[in-house]
N, C-alpha and C. Protein backbone atom coordinates (compact mmCIF):
# COMPACT_ATOMS: atom_id res chain seq x y z
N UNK A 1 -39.88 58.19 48.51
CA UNK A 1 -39.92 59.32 49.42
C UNK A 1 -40.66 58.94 50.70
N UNK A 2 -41.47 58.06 50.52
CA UNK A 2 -42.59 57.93 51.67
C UNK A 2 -41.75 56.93 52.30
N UNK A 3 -41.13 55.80 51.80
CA UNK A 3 -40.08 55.03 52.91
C UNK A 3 -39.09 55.94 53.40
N UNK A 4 -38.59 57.09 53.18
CA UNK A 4 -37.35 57.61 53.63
C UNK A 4 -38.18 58.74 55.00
N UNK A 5 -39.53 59.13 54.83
CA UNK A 5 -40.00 59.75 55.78
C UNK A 5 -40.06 58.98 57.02
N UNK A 6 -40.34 57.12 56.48
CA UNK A 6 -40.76 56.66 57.81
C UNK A 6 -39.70 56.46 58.34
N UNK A 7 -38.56 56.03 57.75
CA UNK A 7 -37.59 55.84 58.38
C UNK A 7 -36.98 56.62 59.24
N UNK A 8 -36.82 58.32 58.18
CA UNK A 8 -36.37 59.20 59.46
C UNK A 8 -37.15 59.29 60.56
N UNK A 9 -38.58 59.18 60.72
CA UNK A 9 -39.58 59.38 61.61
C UNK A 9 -39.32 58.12 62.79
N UNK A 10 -39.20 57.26 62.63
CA UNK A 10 -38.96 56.28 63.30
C UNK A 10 -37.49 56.64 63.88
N UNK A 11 -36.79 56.83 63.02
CA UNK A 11 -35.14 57.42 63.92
C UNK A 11 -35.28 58.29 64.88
N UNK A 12 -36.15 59.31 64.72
CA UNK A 12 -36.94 60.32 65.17
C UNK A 12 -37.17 59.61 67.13
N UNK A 13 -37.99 58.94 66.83
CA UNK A 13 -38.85 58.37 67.88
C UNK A 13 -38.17 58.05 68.61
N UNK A 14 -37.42 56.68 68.25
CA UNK A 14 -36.70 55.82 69.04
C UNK A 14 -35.45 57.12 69.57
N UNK A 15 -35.01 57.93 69.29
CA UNK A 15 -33.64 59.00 69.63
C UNK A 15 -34.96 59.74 70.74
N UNK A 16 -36.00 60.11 70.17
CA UNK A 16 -36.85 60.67 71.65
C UNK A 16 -37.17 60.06 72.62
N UNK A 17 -37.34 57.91 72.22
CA UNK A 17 -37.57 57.76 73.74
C UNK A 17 -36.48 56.80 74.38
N UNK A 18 -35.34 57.34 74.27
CA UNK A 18 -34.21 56.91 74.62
C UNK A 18 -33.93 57.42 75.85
N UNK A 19 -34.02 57.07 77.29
CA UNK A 19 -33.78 57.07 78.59
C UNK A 19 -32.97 58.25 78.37
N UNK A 20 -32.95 59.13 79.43
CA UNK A 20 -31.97 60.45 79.60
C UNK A 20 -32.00 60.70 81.43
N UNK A 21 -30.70 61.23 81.53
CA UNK A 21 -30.92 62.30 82.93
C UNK A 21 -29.75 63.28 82.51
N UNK A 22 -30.11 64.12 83.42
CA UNK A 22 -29.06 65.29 84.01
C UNK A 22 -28.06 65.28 84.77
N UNK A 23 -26.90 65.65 84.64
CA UNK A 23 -25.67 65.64 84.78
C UNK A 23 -25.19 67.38 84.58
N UNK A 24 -24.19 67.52 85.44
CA UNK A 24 -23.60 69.04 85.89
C UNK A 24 -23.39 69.59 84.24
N UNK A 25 -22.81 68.10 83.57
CA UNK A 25 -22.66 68.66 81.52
C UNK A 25 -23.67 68.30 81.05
N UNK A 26 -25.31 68.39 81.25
CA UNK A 26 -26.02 68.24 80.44
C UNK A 26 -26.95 67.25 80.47
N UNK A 27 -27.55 67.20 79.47
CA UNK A 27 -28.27 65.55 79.20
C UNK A 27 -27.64 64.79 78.98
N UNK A 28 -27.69 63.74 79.47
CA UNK A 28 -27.65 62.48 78.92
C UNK A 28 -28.20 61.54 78.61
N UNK A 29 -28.07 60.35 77.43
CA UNK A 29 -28.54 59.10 77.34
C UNK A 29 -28.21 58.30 77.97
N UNK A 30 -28.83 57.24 78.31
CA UNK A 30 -28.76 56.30 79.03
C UNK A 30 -28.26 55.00 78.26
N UNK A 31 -27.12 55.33 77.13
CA UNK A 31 -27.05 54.10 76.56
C UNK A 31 -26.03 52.73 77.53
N UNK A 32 -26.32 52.09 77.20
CA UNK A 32 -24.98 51.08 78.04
C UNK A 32 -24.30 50.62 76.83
N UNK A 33 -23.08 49.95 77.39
CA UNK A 33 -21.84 48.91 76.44
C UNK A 33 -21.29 48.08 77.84
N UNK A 34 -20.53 47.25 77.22
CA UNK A 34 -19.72 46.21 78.08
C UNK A 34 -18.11 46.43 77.48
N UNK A 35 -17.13 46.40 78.61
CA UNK A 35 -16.15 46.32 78.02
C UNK A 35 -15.75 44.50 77.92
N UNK A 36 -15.13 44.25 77.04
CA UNK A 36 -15.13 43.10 76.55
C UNK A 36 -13.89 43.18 75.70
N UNK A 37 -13.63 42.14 75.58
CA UNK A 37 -12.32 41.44 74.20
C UNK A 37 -12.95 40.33 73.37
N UNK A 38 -13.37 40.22 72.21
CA UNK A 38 -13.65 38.95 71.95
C UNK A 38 -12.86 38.39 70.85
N UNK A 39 -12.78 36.83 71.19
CA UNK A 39 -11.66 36.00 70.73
C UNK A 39 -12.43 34.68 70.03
N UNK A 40 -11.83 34.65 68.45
CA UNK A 40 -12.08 33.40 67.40
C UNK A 40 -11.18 32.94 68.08
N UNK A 41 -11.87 31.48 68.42
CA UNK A 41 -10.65 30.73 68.53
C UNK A 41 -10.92 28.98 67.99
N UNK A 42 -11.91 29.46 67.02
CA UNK A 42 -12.39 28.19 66.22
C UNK A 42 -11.00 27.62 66.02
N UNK A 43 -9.85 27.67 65.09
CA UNK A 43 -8.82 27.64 64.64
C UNK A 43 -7.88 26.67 65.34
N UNK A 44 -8.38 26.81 66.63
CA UNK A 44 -7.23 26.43 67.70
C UNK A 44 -7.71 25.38 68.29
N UNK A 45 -9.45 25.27 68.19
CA UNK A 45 -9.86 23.76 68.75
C UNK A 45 -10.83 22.93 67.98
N UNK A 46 -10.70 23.68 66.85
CA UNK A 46 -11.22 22.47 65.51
C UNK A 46 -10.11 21.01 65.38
N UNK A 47 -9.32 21.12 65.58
CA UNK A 47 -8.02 20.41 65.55
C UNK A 47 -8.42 19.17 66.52
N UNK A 48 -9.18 19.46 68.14
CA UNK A 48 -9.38 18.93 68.90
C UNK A 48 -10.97 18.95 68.91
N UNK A 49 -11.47 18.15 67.28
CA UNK A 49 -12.63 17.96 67.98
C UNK A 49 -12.80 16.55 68.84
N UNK A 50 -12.28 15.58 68.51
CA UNK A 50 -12.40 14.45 68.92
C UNK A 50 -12.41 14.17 70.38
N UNK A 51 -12.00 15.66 70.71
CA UNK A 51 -11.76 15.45 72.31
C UNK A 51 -12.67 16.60 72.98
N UNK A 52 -13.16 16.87 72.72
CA UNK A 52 -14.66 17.71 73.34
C UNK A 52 -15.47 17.25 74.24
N UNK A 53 -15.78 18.11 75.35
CA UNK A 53 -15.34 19.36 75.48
C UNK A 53 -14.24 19.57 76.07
N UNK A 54 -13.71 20.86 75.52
CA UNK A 54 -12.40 21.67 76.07
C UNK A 54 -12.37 22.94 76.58
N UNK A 55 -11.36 22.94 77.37
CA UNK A 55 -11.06 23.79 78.88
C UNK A 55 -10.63 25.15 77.71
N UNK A 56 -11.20 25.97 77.50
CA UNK A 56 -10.12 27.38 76.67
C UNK A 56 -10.00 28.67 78.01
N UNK A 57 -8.92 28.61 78.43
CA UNK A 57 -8.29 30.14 79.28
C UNK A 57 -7.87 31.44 78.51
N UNK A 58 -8.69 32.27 78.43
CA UNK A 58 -8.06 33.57 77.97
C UNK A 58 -7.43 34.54 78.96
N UNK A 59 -6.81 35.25 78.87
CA UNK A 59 -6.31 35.87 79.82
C UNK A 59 -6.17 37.46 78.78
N UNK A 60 -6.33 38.13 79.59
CA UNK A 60 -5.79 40.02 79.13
C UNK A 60 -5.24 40.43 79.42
N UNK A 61 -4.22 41.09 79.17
CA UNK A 61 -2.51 41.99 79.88
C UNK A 61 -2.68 41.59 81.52
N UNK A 62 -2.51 40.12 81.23
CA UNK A 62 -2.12 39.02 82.44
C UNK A 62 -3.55 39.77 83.92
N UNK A 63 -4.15 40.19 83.91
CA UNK A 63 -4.78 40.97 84.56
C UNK A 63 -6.42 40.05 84.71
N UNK A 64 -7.16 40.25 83.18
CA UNK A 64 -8.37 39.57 83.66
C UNK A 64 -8.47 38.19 82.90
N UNK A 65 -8.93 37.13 83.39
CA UNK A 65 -8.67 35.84 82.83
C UNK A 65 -10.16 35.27 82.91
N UNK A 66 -10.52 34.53 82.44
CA UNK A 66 -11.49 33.56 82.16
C UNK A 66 -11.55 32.34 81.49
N UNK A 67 -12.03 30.83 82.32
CA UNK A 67 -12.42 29.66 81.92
C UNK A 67 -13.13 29.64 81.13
N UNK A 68 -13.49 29.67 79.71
CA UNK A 68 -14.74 28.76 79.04
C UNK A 68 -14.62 27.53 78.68
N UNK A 69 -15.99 26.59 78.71
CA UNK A 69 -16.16 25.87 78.28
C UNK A 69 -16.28 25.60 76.61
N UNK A 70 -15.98 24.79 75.78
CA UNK A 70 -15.96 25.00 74.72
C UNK A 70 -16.28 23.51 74.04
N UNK A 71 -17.51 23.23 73.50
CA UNK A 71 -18.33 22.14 73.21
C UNK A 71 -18.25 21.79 71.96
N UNK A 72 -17.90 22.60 70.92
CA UNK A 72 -18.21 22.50 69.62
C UNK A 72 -17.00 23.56 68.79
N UNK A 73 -16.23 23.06 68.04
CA UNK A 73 -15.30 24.65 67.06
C UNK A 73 -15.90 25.52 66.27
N UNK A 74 -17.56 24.98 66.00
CA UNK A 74 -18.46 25.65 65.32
C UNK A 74 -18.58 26.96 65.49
N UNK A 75 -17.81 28.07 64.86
CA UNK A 75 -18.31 29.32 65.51
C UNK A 75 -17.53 30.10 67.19
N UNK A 76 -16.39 29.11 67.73
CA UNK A 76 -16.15 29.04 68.49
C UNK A 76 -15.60 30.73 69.28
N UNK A 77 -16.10 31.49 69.24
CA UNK A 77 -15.85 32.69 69.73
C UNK A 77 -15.77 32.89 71.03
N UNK A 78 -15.41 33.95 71.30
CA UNK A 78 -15.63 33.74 73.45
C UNK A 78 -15.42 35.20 73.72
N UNK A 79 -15.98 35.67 74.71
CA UNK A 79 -15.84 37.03 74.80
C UNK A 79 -15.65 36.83 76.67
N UNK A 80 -14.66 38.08 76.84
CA UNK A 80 -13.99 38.02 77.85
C UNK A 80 -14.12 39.16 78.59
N UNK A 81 -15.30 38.95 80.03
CA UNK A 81 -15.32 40.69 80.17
C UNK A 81 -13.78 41.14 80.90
N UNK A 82 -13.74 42.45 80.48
CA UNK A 82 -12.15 43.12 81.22
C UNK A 82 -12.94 43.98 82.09
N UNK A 83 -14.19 44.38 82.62
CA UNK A 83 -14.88 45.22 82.83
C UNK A 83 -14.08 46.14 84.40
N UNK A 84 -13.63 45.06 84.98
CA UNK A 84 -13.09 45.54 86.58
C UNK A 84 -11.70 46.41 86.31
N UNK A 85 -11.43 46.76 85.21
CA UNK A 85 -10.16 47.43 85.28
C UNK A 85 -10.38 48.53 84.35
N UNK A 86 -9.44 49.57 84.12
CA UNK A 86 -9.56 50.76 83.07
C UNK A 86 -8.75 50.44 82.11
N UNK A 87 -8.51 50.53 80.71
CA UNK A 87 -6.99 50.11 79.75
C UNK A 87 -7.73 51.58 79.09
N UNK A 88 -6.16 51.67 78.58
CA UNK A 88 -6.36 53.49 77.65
C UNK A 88 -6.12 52.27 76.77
N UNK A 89 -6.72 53.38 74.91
CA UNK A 89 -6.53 52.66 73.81
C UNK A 89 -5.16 52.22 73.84
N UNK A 90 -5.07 51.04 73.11
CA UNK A 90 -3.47 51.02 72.35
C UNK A 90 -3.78 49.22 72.13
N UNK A 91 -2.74 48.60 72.36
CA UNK A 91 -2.26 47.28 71.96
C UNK A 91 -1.95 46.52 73.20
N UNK A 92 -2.35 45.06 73.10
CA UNK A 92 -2.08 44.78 74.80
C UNK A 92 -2.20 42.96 74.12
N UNK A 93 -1.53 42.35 75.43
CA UNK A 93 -1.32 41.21 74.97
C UNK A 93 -2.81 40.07 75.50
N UNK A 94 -3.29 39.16 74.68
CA UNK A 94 -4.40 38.12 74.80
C UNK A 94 -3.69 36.85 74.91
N UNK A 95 -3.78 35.69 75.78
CA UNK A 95 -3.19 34.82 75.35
C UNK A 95 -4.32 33.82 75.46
N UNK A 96 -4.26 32.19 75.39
CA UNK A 96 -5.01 32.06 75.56
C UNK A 96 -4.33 29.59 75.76
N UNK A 97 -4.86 29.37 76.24
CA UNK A 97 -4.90 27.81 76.56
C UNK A 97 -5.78 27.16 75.97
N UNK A 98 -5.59 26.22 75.25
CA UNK A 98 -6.53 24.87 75.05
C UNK A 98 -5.99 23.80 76.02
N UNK A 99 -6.96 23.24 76.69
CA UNK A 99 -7.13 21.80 77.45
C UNK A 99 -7.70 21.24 77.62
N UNK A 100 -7.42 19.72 77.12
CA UNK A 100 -8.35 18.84 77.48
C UNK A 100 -9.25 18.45 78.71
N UNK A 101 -9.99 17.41 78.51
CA UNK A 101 -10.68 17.03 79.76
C UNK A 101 -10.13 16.59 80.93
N UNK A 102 -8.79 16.07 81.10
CA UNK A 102 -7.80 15.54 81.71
C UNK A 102 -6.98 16.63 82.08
N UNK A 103 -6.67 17.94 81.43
CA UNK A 103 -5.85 19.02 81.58
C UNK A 103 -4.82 19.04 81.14
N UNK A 104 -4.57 18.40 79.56
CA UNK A 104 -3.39 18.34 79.18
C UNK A 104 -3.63 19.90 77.91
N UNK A 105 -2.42 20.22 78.22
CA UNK A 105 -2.13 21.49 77.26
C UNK A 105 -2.41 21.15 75.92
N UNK A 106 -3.14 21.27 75.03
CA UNK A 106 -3.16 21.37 73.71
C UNK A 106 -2.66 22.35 72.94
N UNK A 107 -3.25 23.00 73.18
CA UNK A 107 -2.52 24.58 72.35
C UNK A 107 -2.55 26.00 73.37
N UNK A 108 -1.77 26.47 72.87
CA UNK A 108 -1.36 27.75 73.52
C UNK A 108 -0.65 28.83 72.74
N UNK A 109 -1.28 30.22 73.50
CA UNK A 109 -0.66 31.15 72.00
C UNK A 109 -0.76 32.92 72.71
N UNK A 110 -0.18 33.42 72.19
CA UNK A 110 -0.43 35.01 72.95
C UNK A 110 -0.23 35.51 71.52
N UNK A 111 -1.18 36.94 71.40
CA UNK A 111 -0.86 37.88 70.65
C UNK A 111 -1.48 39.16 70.64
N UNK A 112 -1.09 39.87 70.12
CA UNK A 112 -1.85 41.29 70.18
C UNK A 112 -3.20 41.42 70.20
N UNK A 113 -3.47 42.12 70.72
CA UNK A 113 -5.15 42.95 70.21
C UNK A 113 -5.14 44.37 70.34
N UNK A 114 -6.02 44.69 69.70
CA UNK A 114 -6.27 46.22 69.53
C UNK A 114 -6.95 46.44 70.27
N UNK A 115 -7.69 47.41 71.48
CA UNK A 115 -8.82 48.11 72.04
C UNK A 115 -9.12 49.52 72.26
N UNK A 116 -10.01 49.83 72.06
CA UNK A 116 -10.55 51.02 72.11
C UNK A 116 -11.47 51.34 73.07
N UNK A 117 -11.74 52.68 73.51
CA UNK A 117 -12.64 53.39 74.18
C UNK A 117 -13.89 53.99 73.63
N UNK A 118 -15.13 53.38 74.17
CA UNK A 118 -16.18 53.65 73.21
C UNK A 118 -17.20 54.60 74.33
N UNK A 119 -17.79 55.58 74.44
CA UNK A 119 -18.67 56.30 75.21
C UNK A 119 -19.78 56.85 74.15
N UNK A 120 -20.49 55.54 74.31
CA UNK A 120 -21.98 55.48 73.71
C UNK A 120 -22.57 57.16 73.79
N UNK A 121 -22.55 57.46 75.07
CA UNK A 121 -23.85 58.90 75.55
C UNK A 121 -22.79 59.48 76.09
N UNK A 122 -20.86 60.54 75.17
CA UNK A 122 -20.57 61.04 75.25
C UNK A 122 -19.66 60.63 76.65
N UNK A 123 -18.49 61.68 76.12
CA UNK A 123 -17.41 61.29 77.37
C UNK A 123 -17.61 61.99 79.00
N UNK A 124 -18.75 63.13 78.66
CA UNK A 124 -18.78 63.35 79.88
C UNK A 124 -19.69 62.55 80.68
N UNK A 125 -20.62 61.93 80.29
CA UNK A 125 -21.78 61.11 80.78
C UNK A 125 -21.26 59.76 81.30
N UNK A 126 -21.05 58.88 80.70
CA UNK A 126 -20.06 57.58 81.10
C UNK A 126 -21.48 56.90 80.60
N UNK A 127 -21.48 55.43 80.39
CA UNK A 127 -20.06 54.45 80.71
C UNK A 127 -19.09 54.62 79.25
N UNK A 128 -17.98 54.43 80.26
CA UNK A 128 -16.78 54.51 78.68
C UNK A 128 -16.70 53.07 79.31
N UNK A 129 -16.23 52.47 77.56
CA UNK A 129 -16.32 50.74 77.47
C UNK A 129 -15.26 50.74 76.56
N UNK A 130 -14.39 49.30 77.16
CA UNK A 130 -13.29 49.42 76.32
C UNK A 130 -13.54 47.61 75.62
N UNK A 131 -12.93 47.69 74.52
CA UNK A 131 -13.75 47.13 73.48
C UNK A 131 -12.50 46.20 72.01
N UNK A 132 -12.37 45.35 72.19
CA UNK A 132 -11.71 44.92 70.95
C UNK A 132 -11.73 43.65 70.42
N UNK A 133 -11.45 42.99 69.33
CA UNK A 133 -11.21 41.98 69.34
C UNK A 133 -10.42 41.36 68.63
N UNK A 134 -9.98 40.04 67.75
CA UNK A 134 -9.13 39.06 67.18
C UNK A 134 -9.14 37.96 67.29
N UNK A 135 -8.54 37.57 66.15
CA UNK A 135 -8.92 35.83 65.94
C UNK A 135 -7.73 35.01 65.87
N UNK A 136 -7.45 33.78 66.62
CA UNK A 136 -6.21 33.58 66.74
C UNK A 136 -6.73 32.18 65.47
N UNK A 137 -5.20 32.28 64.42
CA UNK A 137 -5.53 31.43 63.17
C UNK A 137 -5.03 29.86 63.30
N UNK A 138 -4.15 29.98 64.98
CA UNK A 138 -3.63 28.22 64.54
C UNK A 138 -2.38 28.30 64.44
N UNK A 139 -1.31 29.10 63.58
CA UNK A 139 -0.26 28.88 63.03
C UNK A 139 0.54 29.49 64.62
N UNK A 140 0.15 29.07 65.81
CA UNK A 140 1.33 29.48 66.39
C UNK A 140 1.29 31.40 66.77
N UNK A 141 -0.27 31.62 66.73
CA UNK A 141 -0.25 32.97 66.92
C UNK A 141 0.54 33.52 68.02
């Protein structure tokens, strides 16, 4: 009983000193998010470790794109902000490049992702963050 008091008490706290202002609808929190896509793409350059590091291009419904560098397949994830544009939920295409140090194509692949609209401190307050991710497996995603 006495752990479940502190806990709510502490939920308590931290929800009271959570940044707020006023807005024409109310209070708000001050929470933030990032809109983002993030992409496994261990799968696709484990294959190429021998040739590290590699060039990986993601791209989002051909719109926002990004270079990473990619040193290791360990864990190889990458997150891609989409932040400069609006997408309503639904399904949208990711594609994405492996290349070597030289710039030869290794792998290449497009496929779906899911994203959603997330508004941490309510839809009238903002920021709405749009948000998804997927793992491309290798086989030609």
């Amino acid at each position: 009983m006495k752990k479940a008091f502190v806990i709510a008490a502490t939920s308590a706290l931290a929800l009271a000193l959570t940044p707020a202002c006023d807005t024409s609808e109310g209070v708000c929190t001050l929470m933030d998010c990032s809109s983002t896509v993030s992409a496994d793409v261990t799968a696709l350059v484990e294959a190429h470790d021998a040739e590290m590091p590699l060039s990986v291009e993601l791209c989002f419904d051909g719109d926002a794109c990004e270079t990473f560098t990619v040193d290791s397949a360990d864990g190889a994830v990458l997150e891609l902000d989409i932040a400069d544009e609006t997408y309503e939920d639904g399904t949208y295409d990711l594609s994405v490049s492996v290349k070597n140090g030289s710039g030869t194509e290794l792998e290449a692949a497009v496929q779906s992702v899911d994203v959603n609209n997330h508004a941490p401190n309510g839809e009238d307050c903002g920021p709405i963050c749009t948000q998804g991710n997927t793992t491309f497996d290798g086989s030609g995603s």
